[in-house]
PDB file of N, CA and C in Angstrom:
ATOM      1  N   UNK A   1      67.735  55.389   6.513  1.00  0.00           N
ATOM      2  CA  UNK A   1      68.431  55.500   7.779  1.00  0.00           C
ATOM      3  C   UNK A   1      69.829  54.901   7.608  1.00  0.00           C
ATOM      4  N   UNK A   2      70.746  55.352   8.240  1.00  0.00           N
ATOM      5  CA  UNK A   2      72.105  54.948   8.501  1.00  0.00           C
ATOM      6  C   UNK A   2      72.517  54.401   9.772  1.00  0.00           C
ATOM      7  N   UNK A   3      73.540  53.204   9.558  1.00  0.00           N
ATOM      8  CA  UNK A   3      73.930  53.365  10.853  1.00  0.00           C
ATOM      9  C   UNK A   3      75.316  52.765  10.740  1.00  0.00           C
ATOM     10  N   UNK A   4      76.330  53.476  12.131  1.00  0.00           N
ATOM     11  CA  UNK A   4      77.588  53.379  12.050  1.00  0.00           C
ATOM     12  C   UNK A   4      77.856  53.171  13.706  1.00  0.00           C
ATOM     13  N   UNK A   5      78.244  51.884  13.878  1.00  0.00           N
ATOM     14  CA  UNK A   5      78.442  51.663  15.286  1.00  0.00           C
ATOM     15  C   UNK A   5      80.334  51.079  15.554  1.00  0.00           C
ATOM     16  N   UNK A   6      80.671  51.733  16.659  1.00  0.00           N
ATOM     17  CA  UNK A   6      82.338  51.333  16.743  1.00  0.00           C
ATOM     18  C   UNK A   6      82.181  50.803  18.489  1.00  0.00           C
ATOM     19  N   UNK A   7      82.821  50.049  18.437  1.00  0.00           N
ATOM     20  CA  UNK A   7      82.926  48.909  19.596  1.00  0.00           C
ATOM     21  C   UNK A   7      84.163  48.480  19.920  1.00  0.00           C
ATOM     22  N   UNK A   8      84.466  48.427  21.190  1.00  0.00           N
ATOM     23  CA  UNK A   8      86.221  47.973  21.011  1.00  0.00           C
ATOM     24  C   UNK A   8      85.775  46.591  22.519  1.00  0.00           C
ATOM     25  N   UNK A   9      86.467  45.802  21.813  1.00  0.00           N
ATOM     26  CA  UNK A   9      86.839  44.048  22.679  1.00  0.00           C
ATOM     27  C   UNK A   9      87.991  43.605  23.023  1.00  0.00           C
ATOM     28  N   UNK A  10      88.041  43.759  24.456  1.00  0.00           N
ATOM     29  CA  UNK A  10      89.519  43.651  24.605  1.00  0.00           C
ATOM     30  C   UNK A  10      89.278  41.838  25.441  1.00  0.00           C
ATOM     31  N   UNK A  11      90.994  41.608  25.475  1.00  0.00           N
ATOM     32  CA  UNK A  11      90.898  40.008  26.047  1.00  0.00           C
ATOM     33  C   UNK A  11      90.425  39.962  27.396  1.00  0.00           C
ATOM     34  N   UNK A  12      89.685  38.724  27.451  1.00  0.00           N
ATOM     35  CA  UNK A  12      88.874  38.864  29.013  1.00  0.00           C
ATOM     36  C   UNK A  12      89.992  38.218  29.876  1.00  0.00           C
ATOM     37  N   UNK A  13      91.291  37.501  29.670  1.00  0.00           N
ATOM     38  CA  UNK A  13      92.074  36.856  30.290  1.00  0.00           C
ATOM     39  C   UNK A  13      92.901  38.267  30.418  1.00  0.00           C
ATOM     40  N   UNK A  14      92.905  39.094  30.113  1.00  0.00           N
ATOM     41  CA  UNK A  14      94.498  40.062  30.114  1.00  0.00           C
ATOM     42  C   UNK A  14      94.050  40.650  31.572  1.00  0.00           C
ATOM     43  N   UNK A  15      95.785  40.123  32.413  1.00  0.00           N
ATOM     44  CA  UNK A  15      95.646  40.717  33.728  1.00  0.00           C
ATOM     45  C   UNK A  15      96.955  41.812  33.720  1.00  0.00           C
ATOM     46  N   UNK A  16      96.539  42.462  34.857  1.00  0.00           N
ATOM     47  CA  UNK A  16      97.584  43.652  34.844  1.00  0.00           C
ATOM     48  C   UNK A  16      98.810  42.831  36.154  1.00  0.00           C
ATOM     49  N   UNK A  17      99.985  43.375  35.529  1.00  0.00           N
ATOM     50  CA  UNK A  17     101.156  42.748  35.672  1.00  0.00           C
ATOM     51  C   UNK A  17     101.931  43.622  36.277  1.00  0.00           C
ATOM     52  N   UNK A  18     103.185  43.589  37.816  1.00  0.00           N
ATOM     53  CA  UNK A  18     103.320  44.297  38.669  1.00  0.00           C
ATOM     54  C   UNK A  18     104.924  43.981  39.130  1.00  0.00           C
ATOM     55  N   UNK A  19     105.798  44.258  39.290  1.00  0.00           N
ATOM     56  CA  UNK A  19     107.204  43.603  39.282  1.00  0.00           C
ATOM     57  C   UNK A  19     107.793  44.075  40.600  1.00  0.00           C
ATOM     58  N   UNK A  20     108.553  42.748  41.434  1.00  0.00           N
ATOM     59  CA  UNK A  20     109.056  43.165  42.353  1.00  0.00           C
ATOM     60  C   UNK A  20     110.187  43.849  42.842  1.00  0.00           C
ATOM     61  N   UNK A  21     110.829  44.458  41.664  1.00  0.00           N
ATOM     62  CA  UNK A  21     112.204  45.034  42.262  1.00  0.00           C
ATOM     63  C   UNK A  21     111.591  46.629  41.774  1.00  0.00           C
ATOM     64  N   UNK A  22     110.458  47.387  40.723  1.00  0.00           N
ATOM     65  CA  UNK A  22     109.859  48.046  41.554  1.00  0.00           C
ATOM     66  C   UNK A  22     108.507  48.443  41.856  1.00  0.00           C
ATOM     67  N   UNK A  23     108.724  48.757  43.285  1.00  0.00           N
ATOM     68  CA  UNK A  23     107.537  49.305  43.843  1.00  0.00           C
ATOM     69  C   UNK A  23     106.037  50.354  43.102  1.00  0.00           C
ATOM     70  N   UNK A  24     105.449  49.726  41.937  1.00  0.00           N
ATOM     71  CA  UNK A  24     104.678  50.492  41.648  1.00  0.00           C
ATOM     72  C   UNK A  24     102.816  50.037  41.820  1.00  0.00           C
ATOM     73  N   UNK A  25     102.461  50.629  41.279  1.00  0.00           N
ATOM     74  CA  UNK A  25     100.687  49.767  41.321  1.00  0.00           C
ATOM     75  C   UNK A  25     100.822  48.865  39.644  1.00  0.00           C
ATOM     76  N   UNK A  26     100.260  48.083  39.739  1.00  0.00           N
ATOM     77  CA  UNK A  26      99.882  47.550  38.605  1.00  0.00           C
ATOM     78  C   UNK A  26      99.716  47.888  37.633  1.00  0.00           C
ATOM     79  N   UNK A  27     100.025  47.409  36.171  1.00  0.00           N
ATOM     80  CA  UNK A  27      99.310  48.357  35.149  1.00  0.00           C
ATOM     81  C   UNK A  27      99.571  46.896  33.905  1.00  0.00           C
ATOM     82  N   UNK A  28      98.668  47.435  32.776  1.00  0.00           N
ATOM     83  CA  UNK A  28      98.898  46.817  31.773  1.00  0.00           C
ATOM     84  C   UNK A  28      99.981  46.734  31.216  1.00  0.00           C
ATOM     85  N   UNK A  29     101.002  45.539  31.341  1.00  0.00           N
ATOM     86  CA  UNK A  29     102.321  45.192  30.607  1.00  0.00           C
ATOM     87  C   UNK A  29     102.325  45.569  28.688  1.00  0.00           C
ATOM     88  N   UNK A  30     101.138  44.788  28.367  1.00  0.00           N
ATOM     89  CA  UNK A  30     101.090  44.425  26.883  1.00  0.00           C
ATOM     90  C   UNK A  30      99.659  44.149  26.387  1.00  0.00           C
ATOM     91  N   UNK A  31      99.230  45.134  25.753  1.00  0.00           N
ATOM     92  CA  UNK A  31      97.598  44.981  24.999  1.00  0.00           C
ATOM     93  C   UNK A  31      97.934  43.670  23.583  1.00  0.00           C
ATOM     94  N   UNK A  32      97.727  43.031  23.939  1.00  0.00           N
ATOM     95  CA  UNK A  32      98.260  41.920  22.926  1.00  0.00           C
ATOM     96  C   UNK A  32      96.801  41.769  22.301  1.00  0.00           C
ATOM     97  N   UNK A  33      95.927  41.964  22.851  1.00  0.00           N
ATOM     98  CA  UNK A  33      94.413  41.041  22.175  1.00  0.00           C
ATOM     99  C   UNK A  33      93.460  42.563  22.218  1.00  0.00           C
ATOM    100  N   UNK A  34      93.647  43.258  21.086  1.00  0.00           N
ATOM    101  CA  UNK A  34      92.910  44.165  20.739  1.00  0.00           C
ATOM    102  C   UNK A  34      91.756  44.129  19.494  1.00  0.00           C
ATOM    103  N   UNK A  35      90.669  44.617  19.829  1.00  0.00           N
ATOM    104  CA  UNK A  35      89.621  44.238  18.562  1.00  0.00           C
ATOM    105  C   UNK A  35      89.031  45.304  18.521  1.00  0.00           C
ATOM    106  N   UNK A  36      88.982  46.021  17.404  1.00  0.00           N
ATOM    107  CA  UNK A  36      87.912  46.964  17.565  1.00  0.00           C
ATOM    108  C   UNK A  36      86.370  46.465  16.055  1.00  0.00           C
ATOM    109  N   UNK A  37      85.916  46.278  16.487  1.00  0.00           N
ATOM    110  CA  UNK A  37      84.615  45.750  15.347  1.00  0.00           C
ATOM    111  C   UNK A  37      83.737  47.190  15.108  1.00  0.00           C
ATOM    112  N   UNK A  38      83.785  47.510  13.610  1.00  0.00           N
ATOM    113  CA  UNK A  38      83.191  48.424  13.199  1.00  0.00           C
ATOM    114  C   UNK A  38      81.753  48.099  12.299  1.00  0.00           C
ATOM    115  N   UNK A  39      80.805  48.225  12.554  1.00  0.00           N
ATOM    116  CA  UNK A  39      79.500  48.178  12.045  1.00  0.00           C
ATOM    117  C   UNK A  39      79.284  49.275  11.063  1.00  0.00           C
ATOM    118  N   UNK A  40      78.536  49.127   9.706  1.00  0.00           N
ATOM    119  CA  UNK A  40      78.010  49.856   9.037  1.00  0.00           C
ATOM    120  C   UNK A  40      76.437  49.362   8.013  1.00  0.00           C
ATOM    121  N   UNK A  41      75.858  50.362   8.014  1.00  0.00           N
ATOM    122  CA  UNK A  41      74.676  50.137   7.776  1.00  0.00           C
ATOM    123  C   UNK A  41      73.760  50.650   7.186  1.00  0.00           C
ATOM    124  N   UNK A  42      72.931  50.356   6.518  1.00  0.00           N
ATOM    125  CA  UNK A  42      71.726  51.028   5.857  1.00  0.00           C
ATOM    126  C   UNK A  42      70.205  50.439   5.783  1.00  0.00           C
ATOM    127  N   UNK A  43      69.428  51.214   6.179  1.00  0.00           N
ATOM    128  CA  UNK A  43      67.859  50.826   6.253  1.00  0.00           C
ATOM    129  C   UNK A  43      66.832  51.351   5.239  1.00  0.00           C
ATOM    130  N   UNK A  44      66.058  50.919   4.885  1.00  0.00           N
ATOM    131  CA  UNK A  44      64.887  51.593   4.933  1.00  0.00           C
ATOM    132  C   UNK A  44      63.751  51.323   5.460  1.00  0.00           C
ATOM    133  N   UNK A  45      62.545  52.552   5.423  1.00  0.00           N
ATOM    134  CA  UNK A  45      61.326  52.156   6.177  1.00  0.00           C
ATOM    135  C   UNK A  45      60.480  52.751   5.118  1.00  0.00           C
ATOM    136  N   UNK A  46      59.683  51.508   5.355  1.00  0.00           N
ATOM    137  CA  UNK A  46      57.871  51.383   4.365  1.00  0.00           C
ATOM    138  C   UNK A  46      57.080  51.689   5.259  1.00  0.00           C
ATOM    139  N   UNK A  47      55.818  52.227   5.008  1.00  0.00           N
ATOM    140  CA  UNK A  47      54.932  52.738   5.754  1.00  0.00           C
ATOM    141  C   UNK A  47      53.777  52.137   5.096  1.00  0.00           C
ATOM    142  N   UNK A  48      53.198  51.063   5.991  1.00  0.00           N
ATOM    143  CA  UNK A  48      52.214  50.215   5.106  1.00  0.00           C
ATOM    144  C   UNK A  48      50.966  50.323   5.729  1.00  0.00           C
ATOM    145  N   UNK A  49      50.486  50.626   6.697  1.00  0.00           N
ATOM    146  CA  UNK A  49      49.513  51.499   7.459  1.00  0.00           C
ATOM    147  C   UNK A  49      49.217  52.958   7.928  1.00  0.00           C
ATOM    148  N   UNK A  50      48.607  54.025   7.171  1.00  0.00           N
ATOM    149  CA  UNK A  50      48.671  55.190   7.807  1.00  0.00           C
ATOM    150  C   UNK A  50      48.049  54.819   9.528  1.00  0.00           C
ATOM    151  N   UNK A  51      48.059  56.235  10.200  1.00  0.00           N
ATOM    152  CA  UNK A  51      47.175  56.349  11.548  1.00  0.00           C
ATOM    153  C   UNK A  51      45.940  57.415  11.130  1.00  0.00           C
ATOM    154  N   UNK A  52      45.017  57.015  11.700  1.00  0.00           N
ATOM    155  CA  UNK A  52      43.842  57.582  11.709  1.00  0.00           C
ATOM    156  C   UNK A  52      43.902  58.603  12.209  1.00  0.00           C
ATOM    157  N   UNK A  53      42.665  59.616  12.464  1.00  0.00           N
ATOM    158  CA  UNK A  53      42.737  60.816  13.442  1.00  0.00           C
ATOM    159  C   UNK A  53      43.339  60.817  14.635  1.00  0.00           C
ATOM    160  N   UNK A  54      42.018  59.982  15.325  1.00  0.00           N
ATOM    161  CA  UNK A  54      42.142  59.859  16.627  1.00  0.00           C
ATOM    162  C   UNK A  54      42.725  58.490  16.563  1.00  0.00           C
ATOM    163  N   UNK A  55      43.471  57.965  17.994  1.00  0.00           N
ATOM    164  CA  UNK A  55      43.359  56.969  18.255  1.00  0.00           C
ATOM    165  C   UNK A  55      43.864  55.826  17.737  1.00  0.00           C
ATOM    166  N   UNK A  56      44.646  56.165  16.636  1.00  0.00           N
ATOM    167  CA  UNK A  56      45.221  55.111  15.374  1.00  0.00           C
ATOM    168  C   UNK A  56      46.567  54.751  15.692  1.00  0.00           C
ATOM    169  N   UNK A  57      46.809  53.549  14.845  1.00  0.00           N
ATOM    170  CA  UNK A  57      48.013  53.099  14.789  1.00  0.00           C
ATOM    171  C   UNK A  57      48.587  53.275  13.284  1.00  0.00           C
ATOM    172  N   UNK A  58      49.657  53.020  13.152  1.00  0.00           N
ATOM    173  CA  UNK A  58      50.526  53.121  12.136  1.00  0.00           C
ATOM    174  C   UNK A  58      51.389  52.262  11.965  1.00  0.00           C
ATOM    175  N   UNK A  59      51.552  51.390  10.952  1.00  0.00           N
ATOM    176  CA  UNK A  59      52.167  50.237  10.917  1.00  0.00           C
ATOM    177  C   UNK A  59      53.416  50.401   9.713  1.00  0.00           C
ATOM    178  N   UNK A  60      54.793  50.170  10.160  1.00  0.00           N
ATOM    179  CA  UNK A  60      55.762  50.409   9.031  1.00  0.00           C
ATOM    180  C   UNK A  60      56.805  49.444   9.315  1.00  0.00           C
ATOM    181  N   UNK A  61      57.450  49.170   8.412  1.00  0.00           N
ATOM    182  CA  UNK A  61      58.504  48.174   7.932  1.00  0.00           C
ATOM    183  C   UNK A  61      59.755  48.490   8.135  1.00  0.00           C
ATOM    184  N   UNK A  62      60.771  47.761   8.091  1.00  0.00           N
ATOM    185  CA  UNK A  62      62.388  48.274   8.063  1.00  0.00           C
ATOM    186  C   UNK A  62      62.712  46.993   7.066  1.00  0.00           C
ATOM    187  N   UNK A  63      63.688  47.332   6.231  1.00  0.00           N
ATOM    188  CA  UNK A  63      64.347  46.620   5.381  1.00  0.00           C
ATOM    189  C   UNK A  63      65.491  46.836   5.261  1.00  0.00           C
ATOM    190  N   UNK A  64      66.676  46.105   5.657  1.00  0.00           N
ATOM    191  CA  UNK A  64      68.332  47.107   6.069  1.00  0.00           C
ATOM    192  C   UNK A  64      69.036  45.620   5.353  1.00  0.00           C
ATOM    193  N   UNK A  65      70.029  46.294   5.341  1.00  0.00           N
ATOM    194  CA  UNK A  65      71.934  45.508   5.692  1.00  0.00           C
ATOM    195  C   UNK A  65      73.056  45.962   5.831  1.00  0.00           C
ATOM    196  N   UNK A  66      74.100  45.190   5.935  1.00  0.00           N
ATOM    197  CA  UNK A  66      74.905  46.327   6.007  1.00  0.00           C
ATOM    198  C   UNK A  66      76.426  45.146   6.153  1.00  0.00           C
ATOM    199  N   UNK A  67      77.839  45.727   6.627  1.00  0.00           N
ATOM    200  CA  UNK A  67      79.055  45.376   6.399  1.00  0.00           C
ATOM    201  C   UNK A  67      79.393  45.215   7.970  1.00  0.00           C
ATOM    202  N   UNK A  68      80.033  44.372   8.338  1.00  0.00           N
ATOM    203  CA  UNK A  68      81.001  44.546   9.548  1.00  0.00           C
ATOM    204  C   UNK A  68      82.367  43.975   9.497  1.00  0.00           C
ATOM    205  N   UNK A  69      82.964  45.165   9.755  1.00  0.00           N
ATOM    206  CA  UNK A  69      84.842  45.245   9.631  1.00  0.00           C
ATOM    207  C   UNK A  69      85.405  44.881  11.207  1.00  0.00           C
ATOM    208  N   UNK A  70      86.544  44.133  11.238  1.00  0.00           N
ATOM    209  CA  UNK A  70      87.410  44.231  12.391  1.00  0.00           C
ATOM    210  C   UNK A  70      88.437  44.719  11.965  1.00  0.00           C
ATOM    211  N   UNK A  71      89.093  45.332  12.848  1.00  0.00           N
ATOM    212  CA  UNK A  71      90.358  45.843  13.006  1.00  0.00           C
ATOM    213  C   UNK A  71      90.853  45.330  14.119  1.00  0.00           C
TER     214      UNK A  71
END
């Protein structure tokens, strides 16, 4: 199995900024605190219990790791 997850974190303090000579709505001045954290990954799975006919369970493993990048 693979896995590739992208996530973006922005600053929890960044407020939107509004000026009085003019009249507009608010907006973001300056993205100063940008993060984007990229996940990557690899698994595998063991299968260490079959399931029976009826009624069974099946018991299996995961064994993974993997890299995580910021940008």
């Amino acid at each position: 199995m693979f896995q590739l997850e992208i996530t973006e974190a922005e600053r929890p303090r960044e407020q939107k900024k509004s000026f009085a000579e003019f009249p507009t709505s608010p907006f973001y001045f300056w993205k100063d605190q940008f993060f984007l954290p990229i996940k990557l990954g690899v698994q595998q799975q063991f299968l260490l219990g079959n399931k029976s006919n009826k009624n069974g369970v099946s018991v299996t493993a995961n064994v993974g790791g993997g890299i995580s990048l910021g940008y």
